[in-house]
N, C-alpha and C. Protein backbone atom coordinates (compact mmCIF):
# COMPACT_ATOMS: atom_id res chain seq x y z
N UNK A 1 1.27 -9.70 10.79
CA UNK A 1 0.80 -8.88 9.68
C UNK A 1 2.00 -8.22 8.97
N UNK A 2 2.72 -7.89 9.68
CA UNK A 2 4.00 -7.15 9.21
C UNK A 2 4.64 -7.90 8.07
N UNK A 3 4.82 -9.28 9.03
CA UNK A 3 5.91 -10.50 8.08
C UNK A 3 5.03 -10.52 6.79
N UNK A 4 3.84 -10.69 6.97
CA UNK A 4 2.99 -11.05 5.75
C UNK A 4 3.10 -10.45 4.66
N UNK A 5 2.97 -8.58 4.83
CA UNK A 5 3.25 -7.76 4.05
C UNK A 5 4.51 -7.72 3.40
N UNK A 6 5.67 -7.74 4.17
CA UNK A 6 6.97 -7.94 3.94
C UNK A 6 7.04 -8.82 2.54
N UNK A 7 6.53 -9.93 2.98
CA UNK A 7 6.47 -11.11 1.84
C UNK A 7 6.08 -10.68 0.56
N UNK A 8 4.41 -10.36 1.24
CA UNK A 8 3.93 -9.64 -0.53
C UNK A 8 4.76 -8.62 -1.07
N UNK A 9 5.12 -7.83 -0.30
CA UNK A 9 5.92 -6.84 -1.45
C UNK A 9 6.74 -7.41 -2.26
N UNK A 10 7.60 -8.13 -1.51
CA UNK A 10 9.08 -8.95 -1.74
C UNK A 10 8.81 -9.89 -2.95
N UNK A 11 7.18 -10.53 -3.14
CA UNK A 11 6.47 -11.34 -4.32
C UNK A 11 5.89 -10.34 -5.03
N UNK A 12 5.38 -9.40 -4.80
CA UNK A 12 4.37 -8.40 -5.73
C UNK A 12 5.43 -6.81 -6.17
N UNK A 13 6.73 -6.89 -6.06
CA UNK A 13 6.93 -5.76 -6.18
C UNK A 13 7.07 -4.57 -7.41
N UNK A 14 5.78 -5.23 -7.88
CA UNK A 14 5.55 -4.60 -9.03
C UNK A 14 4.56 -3.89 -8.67
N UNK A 15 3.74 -4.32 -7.87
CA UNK A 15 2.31 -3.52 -7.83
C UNK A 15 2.90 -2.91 -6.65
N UNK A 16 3.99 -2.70 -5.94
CA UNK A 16 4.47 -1.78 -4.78
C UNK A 16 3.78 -0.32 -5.09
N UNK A 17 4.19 -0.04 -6.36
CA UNK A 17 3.68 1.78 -6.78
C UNK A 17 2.20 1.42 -6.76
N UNK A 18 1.42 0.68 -7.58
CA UNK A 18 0.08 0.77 -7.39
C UNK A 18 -0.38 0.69 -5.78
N UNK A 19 0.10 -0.40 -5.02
CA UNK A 19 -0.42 -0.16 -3.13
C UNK A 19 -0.10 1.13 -2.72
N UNK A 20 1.01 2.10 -2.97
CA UNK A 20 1.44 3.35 -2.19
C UNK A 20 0.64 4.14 -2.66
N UNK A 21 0.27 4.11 -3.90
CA UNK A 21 -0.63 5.04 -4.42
C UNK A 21 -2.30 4.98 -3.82
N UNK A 22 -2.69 3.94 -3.76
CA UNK A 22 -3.82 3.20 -2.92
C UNK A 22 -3.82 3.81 -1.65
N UNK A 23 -2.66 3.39 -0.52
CA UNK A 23 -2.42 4.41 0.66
C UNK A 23 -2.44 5.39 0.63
N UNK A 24 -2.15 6.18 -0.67
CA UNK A 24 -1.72 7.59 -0.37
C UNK A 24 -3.14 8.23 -0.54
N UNK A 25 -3.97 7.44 -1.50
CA UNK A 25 -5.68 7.79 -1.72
C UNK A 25 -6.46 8.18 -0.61
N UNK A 26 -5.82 6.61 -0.02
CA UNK A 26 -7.18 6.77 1.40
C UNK A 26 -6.74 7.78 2.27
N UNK A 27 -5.46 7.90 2.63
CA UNK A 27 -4.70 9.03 3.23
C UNK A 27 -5.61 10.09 3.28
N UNK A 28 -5.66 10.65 1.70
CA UNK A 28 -6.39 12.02 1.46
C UNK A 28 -7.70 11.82 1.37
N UNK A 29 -8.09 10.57 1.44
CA UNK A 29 -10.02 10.74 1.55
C UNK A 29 -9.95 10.65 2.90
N UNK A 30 -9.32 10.27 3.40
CA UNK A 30 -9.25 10.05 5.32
C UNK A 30 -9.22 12.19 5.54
N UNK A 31 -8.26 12.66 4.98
CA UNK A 31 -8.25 13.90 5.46
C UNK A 31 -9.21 14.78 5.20
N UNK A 32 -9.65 14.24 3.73
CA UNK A 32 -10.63 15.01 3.63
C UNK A 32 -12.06 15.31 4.44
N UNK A 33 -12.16 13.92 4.78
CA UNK A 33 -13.48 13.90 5.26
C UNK A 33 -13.02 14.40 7.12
């Protein structure tokens, strides 16, 4: 899973800010709830 991700970033690293932002979402709906 790791390598996999690795890859996509390394191919997608444009949408890098859109995924962290995504993480950082669920992050705070995770805390919230």
């Amino acid at each position: 899973m790791g390598r996999r991700f690795r890859l996509f970033f390394r191919y997608d690293s444009r949408s890098k800010v859109i995924v962290y932002a995504w993480v950082n979402d669920e992050n705070t709906l995770r805390r919230s709830r």
